[in-house]
Protein backbone atom coordinates (compact mmCIF):
# COMPACT_ATOMS: atom_id res chain seq x y z
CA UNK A 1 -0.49 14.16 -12.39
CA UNK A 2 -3.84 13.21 -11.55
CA UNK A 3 -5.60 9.68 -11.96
CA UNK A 4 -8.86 8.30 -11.20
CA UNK A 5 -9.26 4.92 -9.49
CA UNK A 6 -12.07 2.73 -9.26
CA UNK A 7 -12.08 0.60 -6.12
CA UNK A 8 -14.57 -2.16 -5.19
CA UNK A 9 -16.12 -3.16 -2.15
CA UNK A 10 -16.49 0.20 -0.31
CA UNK A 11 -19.65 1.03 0.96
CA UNK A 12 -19.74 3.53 3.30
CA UNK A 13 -17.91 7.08 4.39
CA UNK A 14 -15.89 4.96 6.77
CA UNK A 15 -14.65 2.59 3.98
CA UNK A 16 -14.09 6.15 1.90
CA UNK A 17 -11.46 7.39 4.78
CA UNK A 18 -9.77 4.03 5.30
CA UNK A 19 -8.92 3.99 1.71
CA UNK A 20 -8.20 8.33 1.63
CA UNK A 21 -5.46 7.68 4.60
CA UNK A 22 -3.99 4.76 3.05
CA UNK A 23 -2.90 6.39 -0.30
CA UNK A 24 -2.51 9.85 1.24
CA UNK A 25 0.66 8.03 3.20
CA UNK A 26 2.29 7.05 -0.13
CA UNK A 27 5.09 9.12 -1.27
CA UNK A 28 4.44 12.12 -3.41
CA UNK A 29 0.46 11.78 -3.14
CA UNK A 30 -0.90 15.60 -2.68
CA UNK A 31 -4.55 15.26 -2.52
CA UNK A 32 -6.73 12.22 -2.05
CA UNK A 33 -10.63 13.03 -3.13
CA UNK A 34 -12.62 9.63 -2.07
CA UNK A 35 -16.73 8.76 -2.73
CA UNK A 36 -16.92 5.57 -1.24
CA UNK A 37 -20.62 5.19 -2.94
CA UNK A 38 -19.39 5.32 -6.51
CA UNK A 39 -16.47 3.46 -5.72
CA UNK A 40 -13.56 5.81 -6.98
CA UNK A 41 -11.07 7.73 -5.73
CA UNK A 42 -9.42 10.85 -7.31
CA UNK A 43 -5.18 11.41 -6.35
CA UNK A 44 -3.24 13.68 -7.57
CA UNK A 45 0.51 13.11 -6.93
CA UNK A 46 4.08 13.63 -7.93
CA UNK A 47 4.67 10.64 -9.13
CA UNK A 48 2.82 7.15 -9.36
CA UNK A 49 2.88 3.91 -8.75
CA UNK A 50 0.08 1.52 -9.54
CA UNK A 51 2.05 -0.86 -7.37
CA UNK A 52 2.01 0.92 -4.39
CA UNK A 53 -1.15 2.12 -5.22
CA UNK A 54 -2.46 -1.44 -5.49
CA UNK A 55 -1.38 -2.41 -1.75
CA UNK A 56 -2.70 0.74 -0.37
CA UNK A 57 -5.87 0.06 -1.36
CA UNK A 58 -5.64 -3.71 -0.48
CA UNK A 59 -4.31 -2.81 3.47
CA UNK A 60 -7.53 -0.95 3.48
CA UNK A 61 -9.49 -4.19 2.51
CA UNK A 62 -10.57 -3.09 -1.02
CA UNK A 63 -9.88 -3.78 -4.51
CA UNK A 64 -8.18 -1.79 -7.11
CA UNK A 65 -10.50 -2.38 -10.20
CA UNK A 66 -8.94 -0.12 -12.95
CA UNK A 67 -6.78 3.22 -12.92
CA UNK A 68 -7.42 6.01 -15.31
């Protein structure tokens, strides 16, 4: 399944591969697609958890606005 996630505070590529890393080390995530200047990310993963998603995003030092 694949869900798009709008993150705020990232600004820059760097922000963009904290943020990839983080929630490519969850369980089940297959592909991570990040563009730190529209503030979304793209995963596509066996299974999904906005909770885990949630504190992935937050150890990078962002926030998870909205999951579609």
């Amino acid at each position: 399944m694949k869900k798009l996630l709008t993150i705020s505070g990232m600004a820059c590529g760097s922000c963009g591969m904290r943020v990839k890393a983080d929630l490519e080390a969850l369980r089940g995530v297959k592909t991570v697609e990040v563009d730190a200047f529209r503030g979304t990310a793209l995963v596509e993963a066996e299974e999904f958890s906005s909770v885990l998603v949630d504190r992935a995003i937050k150890k990078a030092g962002f926030t998870l606005v909205k999951i579609v």
